[in-house]
C-alpha atoms as a PDB file:
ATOM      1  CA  UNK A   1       3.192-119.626  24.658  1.00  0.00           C
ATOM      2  CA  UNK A   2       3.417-116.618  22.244  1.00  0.00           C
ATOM      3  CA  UNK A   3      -0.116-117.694  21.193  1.00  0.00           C
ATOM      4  CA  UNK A   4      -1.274-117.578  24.725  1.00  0.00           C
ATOM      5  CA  UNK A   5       0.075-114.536  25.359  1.00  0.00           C
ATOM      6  CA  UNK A   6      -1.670-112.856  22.317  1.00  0.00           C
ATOM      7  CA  UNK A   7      -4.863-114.352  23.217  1.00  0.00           C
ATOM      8  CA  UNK A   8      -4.872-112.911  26.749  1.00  0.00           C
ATOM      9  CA  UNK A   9      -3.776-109.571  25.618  1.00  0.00           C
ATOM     10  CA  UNK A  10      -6.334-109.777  23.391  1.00  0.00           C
ATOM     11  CA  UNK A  11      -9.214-109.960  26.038  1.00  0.00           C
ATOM     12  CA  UNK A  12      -7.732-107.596  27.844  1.00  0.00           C
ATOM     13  CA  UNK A  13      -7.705-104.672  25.349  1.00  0.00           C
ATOM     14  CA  UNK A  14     -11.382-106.245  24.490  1.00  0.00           C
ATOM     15  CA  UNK A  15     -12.247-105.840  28.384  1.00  0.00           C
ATOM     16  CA  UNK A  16     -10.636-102.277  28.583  1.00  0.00           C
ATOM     17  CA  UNK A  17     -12.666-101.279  25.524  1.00  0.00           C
ATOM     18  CA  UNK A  18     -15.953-102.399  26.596  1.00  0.00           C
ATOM     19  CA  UNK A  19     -15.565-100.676  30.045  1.00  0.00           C
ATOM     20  CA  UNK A  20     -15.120 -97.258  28.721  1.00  0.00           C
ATOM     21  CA  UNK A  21     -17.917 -97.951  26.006  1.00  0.00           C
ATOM     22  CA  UNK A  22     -20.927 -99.770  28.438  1.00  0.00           C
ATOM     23  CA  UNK A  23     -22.862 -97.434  30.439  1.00  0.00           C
ATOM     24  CA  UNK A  24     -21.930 -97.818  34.042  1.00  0.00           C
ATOM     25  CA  UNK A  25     -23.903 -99.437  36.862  1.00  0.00           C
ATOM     26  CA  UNK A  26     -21.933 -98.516  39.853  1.00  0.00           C
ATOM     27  CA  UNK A  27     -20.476 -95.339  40.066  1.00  0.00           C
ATOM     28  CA  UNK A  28     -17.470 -95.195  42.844  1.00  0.00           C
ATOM     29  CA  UNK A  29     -17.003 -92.030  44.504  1.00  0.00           C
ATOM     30  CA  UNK A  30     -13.071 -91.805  46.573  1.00  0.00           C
ATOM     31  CA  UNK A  31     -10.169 -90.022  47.780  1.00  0.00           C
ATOM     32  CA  UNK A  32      -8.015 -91.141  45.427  1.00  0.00           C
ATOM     33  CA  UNK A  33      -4.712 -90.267  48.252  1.00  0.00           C
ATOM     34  CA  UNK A  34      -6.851 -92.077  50.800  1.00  0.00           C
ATOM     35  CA  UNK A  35      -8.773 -95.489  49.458  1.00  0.00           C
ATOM     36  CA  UNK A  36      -7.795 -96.041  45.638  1.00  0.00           C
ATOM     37  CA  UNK A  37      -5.360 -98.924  46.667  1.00  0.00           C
ATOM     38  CA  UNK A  38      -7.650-100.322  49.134  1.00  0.00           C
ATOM     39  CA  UNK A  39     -11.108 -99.991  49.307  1.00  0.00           C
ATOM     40  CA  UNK A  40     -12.263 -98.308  46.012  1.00  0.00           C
ATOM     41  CA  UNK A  41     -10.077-100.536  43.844  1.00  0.00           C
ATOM     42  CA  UNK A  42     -10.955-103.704  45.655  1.00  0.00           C
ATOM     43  CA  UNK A  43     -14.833-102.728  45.516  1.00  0.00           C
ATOM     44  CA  UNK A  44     -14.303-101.719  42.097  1.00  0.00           C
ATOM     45  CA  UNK A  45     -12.508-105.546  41.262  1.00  0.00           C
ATOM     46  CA  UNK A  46     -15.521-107.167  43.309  1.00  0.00           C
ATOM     47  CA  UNK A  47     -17.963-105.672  41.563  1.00  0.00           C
ATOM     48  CA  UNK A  48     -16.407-106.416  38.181  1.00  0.00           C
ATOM     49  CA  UNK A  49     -15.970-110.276  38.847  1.00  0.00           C
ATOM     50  CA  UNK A  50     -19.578-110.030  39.156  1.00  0.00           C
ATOM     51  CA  UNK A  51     -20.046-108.852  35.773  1.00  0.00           C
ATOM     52  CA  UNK A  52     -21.321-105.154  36.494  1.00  0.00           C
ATOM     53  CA  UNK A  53     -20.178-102.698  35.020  1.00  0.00           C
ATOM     54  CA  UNK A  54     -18.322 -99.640  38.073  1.00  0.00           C
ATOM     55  CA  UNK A  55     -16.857 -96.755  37.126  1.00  0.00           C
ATOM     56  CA  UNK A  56     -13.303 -95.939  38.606  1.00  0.00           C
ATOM     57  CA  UNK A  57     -11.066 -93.370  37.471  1.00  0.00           C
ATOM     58  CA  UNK A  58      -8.572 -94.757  36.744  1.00  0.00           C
ATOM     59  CA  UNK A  59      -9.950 -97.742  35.511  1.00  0.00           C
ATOM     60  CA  UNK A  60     -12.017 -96.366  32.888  1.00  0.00           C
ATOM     61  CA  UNK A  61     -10.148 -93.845  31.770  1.00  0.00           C
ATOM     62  CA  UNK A  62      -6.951 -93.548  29.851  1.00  0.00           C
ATOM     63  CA  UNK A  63      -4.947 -90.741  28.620  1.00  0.00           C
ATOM     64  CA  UNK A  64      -6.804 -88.263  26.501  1.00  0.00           C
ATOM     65  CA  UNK A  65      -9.713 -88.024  27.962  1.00  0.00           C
ATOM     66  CA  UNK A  66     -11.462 -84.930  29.503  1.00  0.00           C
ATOM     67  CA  UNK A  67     -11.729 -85.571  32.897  1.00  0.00           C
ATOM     68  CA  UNK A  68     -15.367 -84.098  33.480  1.00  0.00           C
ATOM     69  CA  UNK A  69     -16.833 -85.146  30.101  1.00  0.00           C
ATOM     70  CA  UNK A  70     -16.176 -88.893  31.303  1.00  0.00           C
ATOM     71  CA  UNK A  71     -16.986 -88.546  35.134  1.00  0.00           C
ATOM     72  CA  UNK A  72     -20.215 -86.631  34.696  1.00  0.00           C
ATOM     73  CA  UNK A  73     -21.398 -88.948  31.689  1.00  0.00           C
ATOM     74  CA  UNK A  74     -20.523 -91.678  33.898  1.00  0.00           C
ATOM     75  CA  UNK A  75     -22.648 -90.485  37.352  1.00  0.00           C
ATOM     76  CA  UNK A  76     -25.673 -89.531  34.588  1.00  0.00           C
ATOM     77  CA  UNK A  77     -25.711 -92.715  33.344  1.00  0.00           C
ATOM     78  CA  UNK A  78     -24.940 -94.835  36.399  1.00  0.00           C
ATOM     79  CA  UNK A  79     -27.784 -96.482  38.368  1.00  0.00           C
ATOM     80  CA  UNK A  80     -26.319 -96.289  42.120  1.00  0.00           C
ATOM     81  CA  UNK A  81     -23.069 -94.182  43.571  1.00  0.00           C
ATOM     82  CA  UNK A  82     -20.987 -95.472  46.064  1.00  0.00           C
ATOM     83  CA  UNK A  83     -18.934 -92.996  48.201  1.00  0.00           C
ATOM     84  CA  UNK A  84     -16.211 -93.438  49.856  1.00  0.00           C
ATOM     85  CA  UNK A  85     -15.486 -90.686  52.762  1.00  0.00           C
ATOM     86  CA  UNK A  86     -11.929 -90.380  54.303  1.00  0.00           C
ATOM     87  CA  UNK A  87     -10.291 -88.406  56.268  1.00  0.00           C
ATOM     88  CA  UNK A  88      -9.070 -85.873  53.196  1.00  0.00           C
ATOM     89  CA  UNK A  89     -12.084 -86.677  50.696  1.00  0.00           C
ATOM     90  CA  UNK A  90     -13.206 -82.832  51.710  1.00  0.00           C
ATOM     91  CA  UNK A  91      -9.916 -81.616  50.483  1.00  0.00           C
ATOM     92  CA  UNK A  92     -10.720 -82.287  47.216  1.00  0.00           C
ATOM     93  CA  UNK A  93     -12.784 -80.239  44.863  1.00  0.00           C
ATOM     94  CA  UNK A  94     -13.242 -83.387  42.454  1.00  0.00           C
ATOM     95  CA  UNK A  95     -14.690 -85.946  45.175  1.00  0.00           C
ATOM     96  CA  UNK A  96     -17.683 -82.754  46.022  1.00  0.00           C
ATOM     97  CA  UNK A  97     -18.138 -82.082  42.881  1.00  0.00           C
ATOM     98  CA  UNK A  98     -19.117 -85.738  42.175  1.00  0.00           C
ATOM     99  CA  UNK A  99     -21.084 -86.620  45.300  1.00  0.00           C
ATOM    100  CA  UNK A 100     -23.107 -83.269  44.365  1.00  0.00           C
ATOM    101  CA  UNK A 101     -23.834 -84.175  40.783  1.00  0.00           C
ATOM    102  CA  UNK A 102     -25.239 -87.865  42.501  1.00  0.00           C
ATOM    103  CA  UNK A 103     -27.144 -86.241  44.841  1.00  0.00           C
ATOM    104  CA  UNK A 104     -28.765 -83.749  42.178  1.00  0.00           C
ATOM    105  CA  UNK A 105     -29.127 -86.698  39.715  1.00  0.00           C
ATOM    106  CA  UNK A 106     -31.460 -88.346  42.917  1.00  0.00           C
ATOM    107  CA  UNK A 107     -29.354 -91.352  42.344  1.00  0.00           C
ATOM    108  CA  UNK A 108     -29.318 -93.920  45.160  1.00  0.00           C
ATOM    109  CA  UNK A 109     -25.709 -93.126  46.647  1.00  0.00           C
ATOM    110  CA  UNK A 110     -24.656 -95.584  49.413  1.00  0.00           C
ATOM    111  CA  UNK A 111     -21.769 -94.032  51.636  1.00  0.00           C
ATOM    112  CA  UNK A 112     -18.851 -96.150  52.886  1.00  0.00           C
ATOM    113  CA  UNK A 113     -17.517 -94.242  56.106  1.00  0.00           C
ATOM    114  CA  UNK A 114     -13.640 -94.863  56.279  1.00  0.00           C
ATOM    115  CA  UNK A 115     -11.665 -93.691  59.044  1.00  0.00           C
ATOM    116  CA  UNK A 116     -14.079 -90.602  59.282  1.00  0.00           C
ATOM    117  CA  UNK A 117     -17.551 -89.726  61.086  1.00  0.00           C
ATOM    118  CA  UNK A 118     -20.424 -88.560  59.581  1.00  0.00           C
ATOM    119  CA  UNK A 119     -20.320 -84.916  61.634  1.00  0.00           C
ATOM    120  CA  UNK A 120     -16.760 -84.416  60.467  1.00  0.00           C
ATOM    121  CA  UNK A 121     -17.753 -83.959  56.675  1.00  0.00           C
ATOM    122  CA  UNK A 122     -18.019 -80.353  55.825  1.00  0.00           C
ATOM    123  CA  UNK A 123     -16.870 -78.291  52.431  1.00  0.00           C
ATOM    124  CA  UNK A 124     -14.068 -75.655  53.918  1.00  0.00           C
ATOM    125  CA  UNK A 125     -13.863 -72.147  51.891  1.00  0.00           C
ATOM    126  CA  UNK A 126     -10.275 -72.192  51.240  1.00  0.00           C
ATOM    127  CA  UNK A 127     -10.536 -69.425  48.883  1.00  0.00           C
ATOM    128  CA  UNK A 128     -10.177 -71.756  45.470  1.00  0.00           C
ATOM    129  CA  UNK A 129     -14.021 -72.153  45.026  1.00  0.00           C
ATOM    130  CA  UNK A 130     -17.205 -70.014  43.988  1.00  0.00           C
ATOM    131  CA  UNK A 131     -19.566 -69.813  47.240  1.00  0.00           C
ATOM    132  CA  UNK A 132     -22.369 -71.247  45.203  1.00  0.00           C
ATOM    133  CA  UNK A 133     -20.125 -74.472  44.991  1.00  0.00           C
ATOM    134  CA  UNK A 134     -19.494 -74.719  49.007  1.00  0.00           C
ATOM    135  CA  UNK A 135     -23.484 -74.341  49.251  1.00  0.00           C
ATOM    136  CA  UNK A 136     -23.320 -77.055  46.766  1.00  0.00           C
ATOM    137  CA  UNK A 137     -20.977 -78.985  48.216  1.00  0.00           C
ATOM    138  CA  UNK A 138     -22.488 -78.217  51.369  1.00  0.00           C
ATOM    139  CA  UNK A 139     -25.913 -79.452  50.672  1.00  0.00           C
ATOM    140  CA  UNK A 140     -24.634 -83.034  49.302  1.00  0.00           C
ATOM    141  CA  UNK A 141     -22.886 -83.609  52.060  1.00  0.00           C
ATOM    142  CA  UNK A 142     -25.674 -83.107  54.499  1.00  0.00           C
ATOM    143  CA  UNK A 143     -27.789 -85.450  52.151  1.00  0.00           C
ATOM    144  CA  UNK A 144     -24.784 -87.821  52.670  1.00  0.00           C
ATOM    145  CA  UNK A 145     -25.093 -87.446  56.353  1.00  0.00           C
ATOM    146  CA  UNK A 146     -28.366 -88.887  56.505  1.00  0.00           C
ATOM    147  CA  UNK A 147     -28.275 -91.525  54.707  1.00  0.00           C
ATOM    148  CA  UNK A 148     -27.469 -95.088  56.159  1.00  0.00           C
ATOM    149  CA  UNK A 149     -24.306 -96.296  55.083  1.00  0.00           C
ATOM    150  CA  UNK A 150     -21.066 -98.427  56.274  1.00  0.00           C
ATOM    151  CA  UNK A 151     -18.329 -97.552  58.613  1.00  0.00           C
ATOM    152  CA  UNK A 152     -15.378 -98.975  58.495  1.00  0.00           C
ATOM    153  CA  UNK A 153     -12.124 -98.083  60.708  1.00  0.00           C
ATOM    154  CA  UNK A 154      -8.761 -99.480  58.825  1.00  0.00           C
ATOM    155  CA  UNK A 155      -6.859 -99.834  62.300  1.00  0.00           C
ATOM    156  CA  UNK A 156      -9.322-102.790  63.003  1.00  0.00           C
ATOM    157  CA  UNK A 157     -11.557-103.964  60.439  1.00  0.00           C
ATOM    158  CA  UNK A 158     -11.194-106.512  57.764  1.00  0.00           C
ATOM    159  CA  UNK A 159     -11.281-104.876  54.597  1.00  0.00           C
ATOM    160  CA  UNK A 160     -12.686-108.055  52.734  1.00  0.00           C
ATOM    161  CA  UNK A 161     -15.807-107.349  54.959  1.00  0.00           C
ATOM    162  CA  UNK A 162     -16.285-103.719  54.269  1.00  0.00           C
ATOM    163  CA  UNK A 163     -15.978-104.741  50.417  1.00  0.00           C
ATOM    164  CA  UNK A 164     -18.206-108.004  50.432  1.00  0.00           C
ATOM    165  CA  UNK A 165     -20.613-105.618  52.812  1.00  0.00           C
ATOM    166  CA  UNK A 166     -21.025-103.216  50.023  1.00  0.00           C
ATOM    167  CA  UNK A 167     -20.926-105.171  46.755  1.00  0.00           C
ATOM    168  CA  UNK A 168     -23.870-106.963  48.842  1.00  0.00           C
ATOM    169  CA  UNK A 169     -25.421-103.123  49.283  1.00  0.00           C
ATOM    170  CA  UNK A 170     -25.248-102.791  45.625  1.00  0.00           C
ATOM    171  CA  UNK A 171     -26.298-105.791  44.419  1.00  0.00           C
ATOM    172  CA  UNK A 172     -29.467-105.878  46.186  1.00  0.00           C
ATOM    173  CA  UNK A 173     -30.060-102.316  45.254  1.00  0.00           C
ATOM    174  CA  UNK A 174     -29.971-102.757  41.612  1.00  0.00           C
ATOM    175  CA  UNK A 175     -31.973-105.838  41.735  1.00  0.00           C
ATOM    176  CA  UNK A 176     -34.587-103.611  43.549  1.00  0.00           C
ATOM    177  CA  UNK A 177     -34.597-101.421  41.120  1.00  0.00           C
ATOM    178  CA  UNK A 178     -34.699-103.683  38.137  1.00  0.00           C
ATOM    179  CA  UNK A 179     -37.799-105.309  39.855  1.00  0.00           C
ATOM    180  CA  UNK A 180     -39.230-101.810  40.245  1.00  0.00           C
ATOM    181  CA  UNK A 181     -38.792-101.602  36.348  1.00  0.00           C
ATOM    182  CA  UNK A 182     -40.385-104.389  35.974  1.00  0.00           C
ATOM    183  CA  UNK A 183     -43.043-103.715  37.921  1.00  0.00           C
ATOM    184  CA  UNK A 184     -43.768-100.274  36.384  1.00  0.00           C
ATOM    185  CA  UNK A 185     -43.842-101.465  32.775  1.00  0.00           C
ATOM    186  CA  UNK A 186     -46.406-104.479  34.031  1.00  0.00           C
ATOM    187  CA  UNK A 187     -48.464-101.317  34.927  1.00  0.00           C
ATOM    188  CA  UNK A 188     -48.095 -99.202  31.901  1.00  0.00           C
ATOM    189  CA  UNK A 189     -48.613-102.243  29.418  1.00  0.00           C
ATOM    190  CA  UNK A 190     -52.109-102.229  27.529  1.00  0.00           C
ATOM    191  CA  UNK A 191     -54.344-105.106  28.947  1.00  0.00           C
ATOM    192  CA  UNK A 192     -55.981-106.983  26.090  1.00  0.00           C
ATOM    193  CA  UNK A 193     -59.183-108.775  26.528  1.00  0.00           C
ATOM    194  CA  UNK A 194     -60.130-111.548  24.180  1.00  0.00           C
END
């Protein structure tokens, strides 16, 4: 048993190490008051028992680390965002600031509307930020906008659905743009003629 116990603690720490080290492929985006114990950590588990590589919070991250040096490394490096609006993901300067450096990145974000419409996201000057990071905030939020993405209303949906309906999102994505790698290096390889 003591063996057993070793062995699976052993994985573990293995697991925990590789997820901070491998570049992610999924980047997810949330209120952490709002969706980290439903939808954000559930997408995040769903994603991982298909053996990609997200990036949550606190997942990824463990004591120690600076906060932006890990989050922004993380969205450069990702291949597609997910974001998670709710009802107070506005509220926080953290949640803009990431959906902002996705949007300038031009990486592939898909939205995930919880509990909150489209037309109610805005940035709100309460005084704490720099104008130039409302306009900011601002802009990325538009760009959210309009972009197709899920809704989902707790009171009646099924959150296994939302989650299956988005790892699905991603998947396909990221197959679409591994063919479009593929595709691209076809073109720039030499053609030899014999």
């Amino acid at each position: 048993m003591h063996r057993t116990s070793q062995f699976l603690h052993q994985c573990h720490q293995t697991r925990v190490a590789n997820r901070a080290t491998k570049p992610c492929d999924v980047f997810i985006n949330h209120r952490g008051i709002d969706t980290k114990r439903t939808v954000a950590t559930l997408l995040y588990d769903h994603l991982y028992r298909f053996n990609l590589h997200p990036f949550l919070d606190s997942k990824n991250m463990k004591p120690g680390d600076k906060l932006f040096d890990n989050i922004n490394g993380a969205i450069r490096k990702c291949k597609v965002g997910v974001a998670v609006f709710s009802p107070r993901y506005c509220e926080s300067y953290f949640c803009l600031h990431e959906l902002s450096l996705m949007m300038e990145s031009k990486k592939k974000v898909i939205p995930i509307f919880c509990d909150i419409k489209p037309s109610q996201l805005r940035a709100v000057d309460n005084g704490k930020c720099a104008m130039e990071d409302i306009r900011r905030f601002n802009w990325a939020l538009e760009e959210a906008k309009y972009t197709v993405g899920l809704t989902f209303d707790s009171l009646k949906g099924n959150w296994s659905d939302v989650v299956t309906s988005a790892s699905d999102n991603v998947i396909k994505t990221l197959i679409e743009m591994e063919g479009g790698k593929q595709m691209q290096r076809r073109k720039t390889s030499p053609i030899l003629h014999v």
